[in-house]
Protein backbone atom coordinates (compact mmCIF):
# COMPACT_ATOMS: atom_id res chain seq x y z
CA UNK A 1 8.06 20.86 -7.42
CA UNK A 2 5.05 21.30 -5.01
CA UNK A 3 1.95 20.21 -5.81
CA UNK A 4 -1.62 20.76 -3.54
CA UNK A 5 -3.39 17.08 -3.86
CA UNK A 6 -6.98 16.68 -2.60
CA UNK A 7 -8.67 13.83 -1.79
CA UNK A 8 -12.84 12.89 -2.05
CA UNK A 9 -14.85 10.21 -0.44
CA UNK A 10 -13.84 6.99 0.63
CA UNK A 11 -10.25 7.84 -0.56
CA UNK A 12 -10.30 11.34 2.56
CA UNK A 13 -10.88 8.39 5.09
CA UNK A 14 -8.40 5.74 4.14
CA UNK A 15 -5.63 8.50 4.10
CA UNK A 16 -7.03 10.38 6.75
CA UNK A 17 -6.79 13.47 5.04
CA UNK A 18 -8.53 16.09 2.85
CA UNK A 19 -5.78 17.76 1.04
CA UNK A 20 -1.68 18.21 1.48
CA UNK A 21 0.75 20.33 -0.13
CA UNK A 22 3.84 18.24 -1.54
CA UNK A 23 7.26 18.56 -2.67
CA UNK A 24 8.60 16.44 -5.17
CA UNK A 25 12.24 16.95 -6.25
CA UNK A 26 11.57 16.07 -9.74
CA UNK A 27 11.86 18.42 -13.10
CA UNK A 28 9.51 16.15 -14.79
CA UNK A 29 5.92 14.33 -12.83
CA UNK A 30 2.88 12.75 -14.55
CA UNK A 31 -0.11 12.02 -12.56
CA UNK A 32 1.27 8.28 -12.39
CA UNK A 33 4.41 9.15 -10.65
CA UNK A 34 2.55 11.34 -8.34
CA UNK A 35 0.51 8.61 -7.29
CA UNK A 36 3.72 6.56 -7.00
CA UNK A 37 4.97 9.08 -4.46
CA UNK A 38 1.77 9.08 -2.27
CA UNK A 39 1.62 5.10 -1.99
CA UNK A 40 5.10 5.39 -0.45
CA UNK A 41 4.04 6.66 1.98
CA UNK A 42 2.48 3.69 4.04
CA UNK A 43 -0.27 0.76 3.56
CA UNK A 44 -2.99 3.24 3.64
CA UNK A 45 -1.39 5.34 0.95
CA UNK A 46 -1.14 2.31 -1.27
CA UNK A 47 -4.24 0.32 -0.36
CA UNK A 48 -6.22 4.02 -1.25
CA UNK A 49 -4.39 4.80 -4.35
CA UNK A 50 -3.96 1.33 -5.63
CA UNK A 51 -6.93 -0.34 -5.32
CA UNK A 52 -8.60 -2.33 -8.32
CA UNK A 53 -10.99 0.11 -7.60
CA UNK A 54 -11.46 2.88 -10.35
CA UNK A 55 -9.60 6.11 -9.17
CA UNK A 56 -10.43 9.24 -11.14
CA UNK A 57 -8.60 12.28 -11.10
CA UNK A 58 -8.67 16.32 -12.16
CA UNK A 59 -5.75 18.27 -12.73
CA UNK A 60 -6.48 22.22 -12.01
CA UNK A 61 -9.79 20.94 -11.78
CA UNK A 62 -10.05 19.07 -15.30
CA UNK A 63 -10.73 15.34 -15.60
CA UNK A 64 -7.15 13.96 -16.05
CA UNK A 65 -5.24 10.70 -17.56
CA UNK A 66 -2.63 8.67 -15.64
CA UNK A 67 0.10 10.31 -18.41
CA UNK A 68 -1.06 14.08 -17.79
CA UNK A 69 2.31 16.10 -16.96
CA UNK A 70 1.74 17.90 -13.77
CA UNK A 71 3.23 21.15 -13.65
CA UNK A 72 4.65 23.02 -10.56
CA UNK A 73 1.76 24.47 -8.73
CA UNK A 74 -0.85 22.29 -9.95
CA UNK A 75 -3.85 21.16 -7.95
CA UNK A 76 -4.79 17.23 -8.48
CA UNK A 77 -7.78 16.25 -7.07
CA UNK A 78 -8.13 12.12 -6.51
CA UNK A 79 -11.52 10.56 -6.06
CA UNK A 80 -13.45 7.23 -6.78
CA UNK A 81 -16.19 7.52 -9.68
CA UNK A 82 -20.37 8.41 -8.04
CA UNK A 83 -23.05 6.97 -9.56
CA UNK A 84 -26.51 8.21 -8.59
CA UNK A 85 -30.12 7.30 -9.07
């Protein structure tokens, strides 16, 4: 299954990217397991995605829960809440 992530803000810079394609062989993924998959991939990875920190995220561009079944093709989009004033 391939899946285009994205990453926003402070979470671009600790991974040192702005978006990847994946591949996950898996016939089943939720956004949890995704996330699961990225913080494998080093400290950064896991510091960025598992941070006490709340992490927000929008699947094919649509707020999304950690339980949201990710489809092949889909686009999820990680990034910290912004607060303005």
């Amino acid at each position: 299954m391939k899946i285009q992530v994205l990453f926003f803000g402070e979470l671009r810079e600790s991974v040192g990217c702005a978006q990847d394609v994946i591949e996950i062989n898996a016939t089943e993924l939720d956004v949890a397991g995704l996330i699961d998959a990225l913080a494998n991939r080093g400290p950064a990875w896991q510091v960025a995605l598992k941070a006490p920190e709340p992490l927000r995220v929008a699947v094919n561009q649509e707020m999304a829960a950690l339980h949201t079944t990710l489809a092949e093709g889909a686009e999820v989009a990680f990034f910290r809440p912004v607060t303005g004033g």
